[in-house]
Protein backbone atom coordinates (compact mmCIF):
# COMPACT_ATOMS: atom_id res chain seq x y z
CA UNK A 1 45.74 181.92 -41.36
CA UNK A 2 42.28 182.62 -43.45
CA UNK A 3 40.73 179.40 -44.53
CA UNK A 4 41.20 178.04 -47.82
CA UNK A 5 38.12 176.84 -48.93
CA UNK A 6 39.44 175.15 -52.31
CA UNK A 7 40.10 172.02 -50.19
CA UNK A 8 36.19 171.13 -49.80
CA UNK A 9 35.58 169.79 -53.46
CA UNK A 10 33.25 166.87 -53.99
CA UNK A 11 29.79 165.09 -55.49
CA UNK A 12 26.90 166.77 -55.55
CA UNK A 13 23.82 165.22 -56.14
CA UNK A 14 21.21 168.38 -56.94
CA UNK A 15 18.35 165.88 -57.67
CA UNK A 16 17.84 165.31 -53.86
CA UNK A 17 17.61 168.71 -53.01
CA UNK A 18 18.61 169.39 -49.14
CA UNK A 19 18.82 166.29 -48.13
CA UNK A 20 21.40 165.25 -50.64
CA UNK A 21 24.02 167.85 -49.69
CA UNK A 22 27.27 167.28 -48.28
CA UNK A 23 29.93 168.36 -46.16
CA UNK A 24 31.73 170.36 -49.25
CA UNK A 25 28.52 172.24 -50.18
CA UNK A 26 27.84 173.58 -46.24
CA UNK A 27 31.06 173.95 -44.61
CA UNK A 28 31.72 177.73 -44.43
CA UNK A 29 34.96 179.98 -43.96
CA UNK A 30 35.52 180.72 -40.12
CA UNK A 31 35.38 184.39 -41.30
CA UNK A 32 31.68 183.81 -41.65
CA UNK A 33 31.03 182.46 -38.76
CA UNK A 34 28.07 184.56 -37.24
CA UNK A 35 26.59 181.70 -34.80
CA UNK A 36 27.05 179.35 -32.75
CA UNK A 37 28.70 176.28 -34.29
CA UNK A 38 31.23 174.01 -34.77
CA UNK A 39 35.14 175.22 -35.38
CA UNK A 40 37.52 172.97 -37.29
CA UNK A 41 41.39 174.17 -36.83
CA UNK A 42 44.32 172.67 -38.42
CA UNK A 43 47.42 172.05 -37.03
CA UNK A 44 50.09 171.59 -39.78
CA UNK A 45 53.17 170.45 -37.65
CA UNK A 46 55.89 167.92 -38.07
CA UNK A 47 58.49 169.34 -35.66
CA UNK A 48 56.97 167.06 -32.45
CA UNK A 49 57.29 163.91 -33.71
CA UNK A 50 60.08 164.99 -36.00
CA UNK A 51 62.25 165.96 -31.91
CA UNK A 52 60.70 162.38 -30.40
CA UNK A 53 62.28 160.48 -33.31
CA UNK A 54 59.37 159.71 -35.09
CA UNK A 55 58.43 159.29 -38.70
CA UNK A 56 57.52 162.67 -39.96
CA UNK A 57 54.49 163.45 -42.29
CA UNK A 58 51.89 164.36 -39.95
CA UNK A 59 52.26 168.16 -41.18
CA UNK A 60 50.06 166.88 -44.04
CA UNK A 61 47.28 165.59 -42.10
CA UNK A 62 44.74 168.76 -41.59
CA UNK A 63 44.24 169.04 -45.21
CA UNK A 64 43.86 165.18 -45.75
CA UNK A 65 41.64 164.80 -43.44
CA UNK A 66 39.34 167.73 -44.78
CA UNK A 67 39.96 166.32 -48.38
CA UNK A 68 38.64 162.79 -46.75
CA UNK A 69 35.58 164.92 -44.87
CA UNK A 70 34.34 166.85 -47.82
CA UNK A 71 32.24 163.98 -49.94
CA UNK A 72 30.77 163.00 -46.15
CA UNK A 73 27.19 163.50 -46.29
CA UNK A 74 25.67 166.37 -43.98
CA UNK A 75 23.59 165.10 -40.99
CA UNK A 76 24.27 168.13 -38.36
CA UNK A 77 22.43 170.79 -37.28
CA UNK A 78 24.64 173.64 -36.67
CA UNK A 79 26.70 175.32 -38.67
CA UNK A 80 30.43 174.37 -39.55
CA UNK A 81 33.31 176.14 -40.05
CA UNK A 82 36.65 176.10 -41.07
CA UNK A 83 39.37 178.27 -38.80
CA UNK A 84 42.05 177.48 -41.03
CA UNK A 85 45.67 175.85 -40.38
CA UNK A 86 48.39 176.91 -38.31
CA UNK A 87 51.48 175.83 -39.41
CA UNK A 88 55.03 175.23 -38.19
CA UNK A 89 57.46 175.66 -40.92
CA UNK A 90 60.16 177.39 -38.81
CA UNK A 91 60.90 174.65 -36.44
CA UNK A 92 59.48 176.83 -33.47
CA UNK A 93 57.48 174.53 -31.92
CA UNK A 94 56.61 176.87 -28.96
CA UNK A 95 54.82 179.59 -31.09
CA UNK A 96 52.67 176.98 -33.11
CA UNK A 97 51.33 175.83 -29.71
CA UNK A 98 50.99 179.29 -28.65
CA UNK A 99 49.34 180.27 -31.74
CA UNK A 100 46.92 177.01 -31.47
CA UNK A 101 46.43 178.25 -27.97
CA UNK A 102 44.95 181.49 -28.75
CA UNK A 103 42.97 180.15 -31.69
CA UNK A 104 41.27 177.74 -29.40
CA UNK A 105 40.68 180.15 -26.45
CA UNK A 106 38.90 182.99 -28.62
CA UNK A 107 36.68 180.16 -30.55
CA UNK A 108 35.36 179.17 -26.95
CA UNK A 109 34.71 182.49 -25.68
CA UNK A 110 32.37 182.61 -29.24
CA UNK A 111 30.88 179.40 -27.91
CA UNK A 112 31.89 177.51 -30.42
CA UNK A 113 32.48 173.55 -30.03
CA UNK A 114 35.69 173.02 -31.35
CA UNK A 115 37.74 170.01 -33.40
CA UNK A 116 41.51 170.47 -34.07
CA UNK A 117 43.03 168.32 -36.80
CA UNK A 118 46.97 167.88 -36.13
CA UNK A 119 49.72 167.44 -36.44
CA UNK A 120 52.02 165.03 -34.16
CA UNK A 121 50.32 164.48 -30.75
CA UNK A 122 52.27 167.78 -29.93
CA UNK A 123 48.91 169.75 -30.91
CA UNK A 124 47.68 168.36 -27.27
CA UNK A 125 49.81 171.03 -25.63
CA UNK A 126 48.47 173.85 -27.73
CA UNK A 127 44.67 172.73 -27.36
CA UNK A 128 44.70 172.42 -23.68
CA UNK A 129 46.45 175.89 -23.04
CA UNK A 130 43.82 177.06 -24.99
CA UNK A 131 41.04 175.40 -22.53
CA UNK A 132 43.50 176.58 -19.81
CA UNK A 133 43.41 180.20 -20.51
CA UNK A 134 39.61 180.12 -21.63
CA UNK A 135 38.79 178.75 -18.01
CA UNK A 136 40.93 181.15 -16.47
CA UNK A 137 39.31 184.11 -17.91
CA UNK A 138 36.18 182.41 -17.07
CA UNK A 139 36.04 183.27 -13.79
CA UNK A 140 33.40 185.51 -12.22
CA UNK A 141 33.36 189.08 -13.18
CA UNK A 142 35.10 189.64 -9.96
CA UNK A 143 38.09 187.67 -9.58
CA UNK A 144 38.05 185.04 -7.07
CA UNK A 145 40.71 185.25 -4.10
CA UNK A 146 43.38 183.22 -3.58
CA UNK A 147 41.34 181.28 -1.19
CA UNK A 148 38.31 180.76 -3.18
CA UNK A 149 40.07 180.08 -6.43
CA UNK A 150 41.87 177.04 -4.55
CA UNK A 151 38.63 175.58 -3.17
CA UNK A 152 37.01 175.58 -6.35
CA UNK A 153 39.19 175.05 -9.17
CA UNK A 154 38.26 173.09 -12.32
CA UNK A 155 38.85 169.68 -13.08
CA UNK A 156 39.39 169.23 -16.72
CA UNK A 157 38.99 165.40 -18.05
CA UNK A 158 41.66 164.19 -20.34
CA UNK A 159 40.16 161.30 -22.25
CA UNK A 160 43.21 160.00 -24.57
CA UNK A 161 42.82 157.14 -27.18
CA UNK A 162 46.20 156.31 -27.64
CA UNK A 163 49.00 153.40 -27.64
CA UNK A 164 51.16 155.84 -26.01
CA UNK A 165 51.13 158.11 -22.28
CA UNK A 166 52.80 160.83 -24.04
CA UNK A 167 54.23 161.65 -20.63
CA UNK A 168 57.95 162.30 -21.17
CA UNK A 169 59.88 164.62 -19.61
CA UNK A 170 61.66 167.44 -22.20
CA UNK A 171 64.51 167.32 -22.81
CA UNK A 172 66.63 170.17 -20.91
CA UNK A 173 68.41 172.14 -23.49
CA UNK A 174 70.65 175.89 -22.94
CA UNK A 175 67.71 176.26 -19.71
CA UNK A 176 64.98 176.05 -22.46
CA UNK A 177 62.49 172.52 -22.53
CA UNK A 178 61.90 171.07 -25.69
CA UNK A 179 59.29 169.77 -26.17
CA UNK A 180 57.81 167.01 -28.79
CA UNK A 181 54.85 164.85 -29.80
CA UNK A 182 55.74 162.47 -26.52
CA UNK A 183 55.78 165.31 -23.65
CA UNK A 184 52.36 167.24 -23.80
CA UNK A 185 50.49 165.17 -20.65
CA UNK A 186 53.56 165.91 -18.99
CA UNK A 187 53.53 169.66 -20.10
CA UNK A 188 49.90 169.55 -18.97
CA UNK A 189 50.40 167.72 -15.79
CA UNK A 190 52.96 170.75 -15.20
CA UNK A 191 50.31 173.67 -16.20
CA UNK A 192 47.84 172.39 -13.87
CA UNK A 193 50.27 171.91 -10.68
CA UNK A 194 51.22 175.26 -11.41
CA UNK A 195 47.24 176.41 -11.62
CA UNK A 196 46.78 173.84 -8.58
CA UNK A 197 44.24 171.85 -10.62
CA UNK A 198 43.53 168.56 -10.38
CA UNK A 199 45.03 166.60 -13.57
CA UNK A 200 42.47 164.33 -14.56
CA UNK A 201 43.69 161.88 -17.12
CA UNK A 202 42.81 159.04 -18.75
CA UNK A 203 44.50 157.14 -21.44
CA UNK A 204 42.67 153.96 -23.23
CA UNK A 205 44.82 151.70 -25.67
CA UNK A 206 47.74 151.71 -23.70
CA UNK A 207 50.94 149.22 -25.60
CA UNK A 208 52.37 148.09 -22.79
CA UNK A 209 55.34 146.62 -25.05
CA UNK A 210 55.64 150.79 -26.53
CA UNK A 211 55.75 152.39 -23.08
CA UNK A 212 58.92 151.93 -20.91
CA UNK A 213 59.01 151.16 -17.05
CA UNK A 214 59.44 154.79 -16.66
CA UNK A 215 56.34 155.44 -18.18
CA UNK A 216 54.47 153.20 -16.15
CA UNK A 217 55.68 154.55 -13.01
CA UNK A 218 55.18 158.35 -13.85
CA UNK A 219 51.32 157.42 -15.02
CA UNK A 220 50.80 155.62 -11.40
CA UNK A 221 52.26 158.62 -9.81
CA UNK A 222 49.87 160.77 -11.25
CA UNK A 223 47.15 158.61 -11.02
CA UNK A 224 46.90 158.43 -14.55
CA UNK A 225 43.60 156.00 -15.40
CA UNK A 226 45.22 153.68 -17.78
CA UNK A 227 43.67 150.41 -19.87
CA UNK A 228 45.45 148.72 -22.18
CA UNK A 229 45.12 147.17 -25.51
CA UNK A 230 45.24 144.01 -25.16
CA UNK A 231 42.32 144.59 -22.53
CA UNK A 232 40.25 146.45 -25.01
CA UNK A 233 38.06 144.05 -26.90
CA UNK A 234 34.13 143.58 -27.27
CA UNK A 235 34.22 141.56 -24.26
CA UNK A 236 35.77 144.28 -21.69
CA UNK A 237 33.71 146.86 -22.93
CA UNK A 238 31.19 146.44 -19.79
CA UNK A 239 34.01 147.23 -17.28
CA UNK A 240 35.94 149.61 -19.28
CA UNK A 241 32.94 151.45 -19.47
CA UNK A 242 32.05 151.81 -15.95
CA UNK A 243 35.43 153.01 -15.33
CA UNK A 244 34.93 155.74 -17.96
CA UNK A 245 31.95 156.65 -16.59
CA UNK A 246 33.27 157.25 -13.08
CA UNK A 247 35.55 159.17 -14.92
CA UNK A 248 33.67 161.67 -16.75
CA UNK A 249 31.60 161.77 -13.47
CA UNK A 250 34.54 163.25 -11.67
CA UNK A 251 34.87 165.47 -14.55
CA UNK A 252 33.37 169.34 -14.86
CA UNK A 253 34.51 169.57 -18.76
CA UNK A 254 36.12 167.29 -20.87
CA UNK A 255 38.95 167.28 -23.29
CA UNK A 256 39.22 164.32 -26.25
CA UNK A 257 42.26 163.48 -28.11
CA UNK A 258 42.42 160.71 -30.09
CA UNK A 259 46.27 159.53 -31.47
CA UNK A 260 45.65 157.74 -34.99
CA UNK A 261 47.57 155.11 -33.35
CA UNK A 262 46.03 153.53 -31.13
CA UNK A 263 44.35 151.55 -34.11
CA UNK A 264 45.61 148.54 -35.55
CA UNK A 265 48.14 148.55 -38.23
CA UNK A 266 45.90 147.27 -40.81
CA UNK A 267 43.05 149.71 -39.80
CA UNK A 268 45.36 152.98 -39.81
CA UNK A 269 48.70 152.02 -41.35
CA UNK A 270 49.30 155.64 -41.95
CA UNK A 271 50.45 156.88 -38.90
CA UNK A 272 53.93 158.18 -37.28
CA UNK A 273 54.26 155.04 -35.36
CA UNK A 274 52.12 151.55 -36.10
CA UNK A 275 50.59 149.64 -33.60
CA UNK A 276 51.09 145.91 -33.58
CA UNK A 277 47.90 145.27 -32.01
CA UNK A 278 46.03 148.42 -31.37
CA UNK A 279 42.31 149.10 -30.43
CA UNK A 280 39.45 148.18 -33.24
CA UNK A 281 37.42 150.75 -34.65
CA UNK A 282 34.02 149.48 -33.17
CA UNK A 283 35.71 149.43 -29.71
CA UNK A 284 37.02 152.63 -29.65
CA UNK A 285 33.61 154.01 -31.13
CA UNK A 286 31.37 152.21 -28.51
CA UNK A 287 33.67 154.24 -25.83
CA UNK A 288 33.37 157.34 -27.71
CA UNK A 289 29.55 157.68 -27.63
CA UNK A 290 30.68 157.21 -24.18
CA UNK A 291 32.69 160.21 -23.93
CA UNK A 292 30.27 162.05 -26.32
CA UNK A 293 27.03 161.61 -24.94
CA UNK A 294 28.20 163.18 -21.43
CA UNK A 295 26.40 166.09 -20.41
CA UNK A 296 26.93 168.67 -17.30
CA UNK A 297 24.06 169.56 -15.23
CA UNK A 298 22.88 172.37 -17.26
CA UNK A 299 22.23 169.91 -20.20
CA UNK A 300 25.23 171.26 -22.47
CA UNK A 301 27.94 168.52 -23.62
CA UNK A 302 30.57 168.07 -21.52
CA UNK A 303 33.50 168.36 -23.87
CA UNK A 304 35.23 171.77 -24.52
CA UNK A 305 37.54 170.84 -27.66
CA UNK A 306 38.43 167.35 -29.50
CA UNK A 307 41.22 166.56 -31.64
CA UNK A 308 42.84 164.44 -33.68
CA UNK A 309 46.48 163.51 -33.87
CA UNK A 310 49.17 161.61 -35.47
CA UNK A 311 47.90 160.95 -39.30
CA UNK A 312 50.85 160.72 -41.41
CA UNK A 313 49.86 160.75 -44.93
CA UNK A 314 53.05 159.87 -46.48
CA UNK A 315 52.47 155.95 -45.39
CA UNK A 316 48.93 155.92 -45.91
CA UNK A 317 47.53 153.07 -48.06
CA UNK A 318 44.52 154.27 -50.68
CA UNK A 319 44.08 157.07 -48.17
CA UNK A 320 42.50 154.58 -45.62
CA UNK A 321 43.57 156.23 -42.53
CA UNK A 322 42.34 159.79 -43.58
CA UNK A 323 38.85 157.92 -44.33
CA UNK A 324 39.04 156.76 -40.51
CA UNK A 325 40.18 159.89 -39.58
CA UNK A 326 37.43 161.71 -41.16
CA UNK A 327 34.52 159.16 -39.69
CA UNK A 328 35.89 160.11 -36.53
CA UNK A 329 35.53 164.37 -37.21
CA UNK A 330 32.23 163.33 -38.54
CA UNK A 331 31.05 161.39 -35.41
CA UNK A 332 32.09 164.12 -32.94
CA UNK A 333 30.50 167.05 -35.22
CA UNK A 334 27.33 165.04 -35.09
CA UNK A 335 27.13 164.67 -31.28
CA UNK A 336 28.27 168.21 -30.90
CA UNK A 337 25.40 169.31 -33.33
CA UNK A 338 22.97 167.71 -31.27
């Protein structure tokens, strides 16, 4: 869908010439986008959360956030643009994520760097096939064999900040899976045994008392690097750290996603589901310079695509949560502008 620009309103303060401007005055439409820079895509989309029995609201988010972004001052130097929202107002779920899917692919063959504002955490399963497919037609201008594409396939590193695994298993309904904001690590776990890729997962923020025995089991079968809340506090940072390191190590591109809820209650209240004790702000940002300072051997950042999930406007308080939110968007742009 073309973007609508008439979200990015704000202050402007002409008396400071370029180094007063903000995000409002410098974001451009993704129909402009003639280099290298920084795609924003929305993904306007209750119908996850609304199938995992969740509070519903999130559909809202993409154009809160931007509202939130656009009086952000501008400290990047490349180019930003706006891809527009893909929304879900049919209740197929499937063709959203396909949709999202293509939308992310093509923006990374442009070389673009890309951040996708959902949505329920359902948007995870439309980013990554995106990633998927853009790494499959990556390949060499010959295609590898059978044998060589086994011995050297790609391991993608899912770096989730979230109170929840998202793991479920869908739902089996008339042969067809449905799926919802609490199956997409499962629906990627299932992409990359079918790809025979490594799945590569990590999930910080864990609620031990919101994730069932199930849960816990299917994560240590997949040898899903897991931390928890209540182990997430300036004084585990040293160790948690080291373990994310090894992690992004073992990693040749990265993938962030970042549920709205793995923040306290008081910090993001609006959110589909709100965590009793959740992960503080300065925590999760000391672990995120982490994520976003990692660089492969050619120099070039590590991370493919970041997004950000779960916001639900409709129990937001003095649009606190979209503010966090939008920090967030405007720490990753930064790094990737770097």
């Amino acid at each position: 869908m073309p973007s609508d620009m008439s979200v990015w309103q704000g202050r402007s303060d002409p008396e400071d010439g370029d180094q007063g401007l903000r995000w409002h005055q410098l974001i451009q439409p993704a129909e402009d986008a003639n280099d290298e820079g920084i795609m924003i895509l929305g993904f306007a989309c209750d119908e996850g959360v609304a199938r995992n029995k969740g509070r519903i609201g999130a559909y809202d988010a993409p154009i809160s956030i931007k509202r939130a972004l656009a009086n952000l001052a501008w400290h990047h130097n490349k180019p930003i643009y706006d891809g527009g929202d893909i929304r879900c107002d049919d209740g197929n779920l499937s063709l959203a994520q396909y949709r999202l899917s293509e939308d992310v692919c093509q923006s990374l063959r442009q070389r673009h760097r890309l951040i996708v504002l959902g949505g329920g955490h359902e948007v995870a399963w439309g980013t990554f096939q995106g990633i998927g497919n853009y790494l499959l037609q990556k390949q060499q201008p010959e295609p590898l064999t059978a044998q060589e594409y086994t011995c050297h396939p790609p391991t993608v590193g899912i770096i989730n900040f979230d109170a929840h695994f998202d793991l479920r298993n869908p739902p089996v309904q008339t042969q067809v899976e449905q799926g919802s904001s609490g199956t997409p690590f499962h629906q990627i776990a299932r992409f990359c045994e079918l790809q025979n890729w490594p799945f590569h997962y990590a999930c910080l923020g864990i609620s031990r008392a919101s994730n069932t025995q199930a849960l816990f089991s299917k994560a240590d079968q997949l040898g899903v690097l897991y931390v928890e809340d209540n182990e997430l506090n300036a004084s585990d940072i040293a160790a948690v750290s080291e373990k994310l390191s090894l992690f992004i190590q073992q990693s040749d591109y990265l993938y962030l996603t970042i549920d709205m809820d793995v923040f306290p209650a008081s910090a993001a209240p609006g959110v589909s589901a709100p965590a009793t004790y959740g992960v503080p702000p300065t925590v999760v940002d000391q672990l995120l310079h982490i994520v976003l300072d990692a660089k492969s051997q050619s120099g070039e950042s590590k991370i493919l695509v970041a997004d950000i999930a779960e916001y639900n406007p409709r129990f937001d308080i003095d649009g606190q949560t979209a503010r966090l939110a939008a920090r967030l968007v405007w720490t990753i742009a930064r790094a990737f502008s770097r």
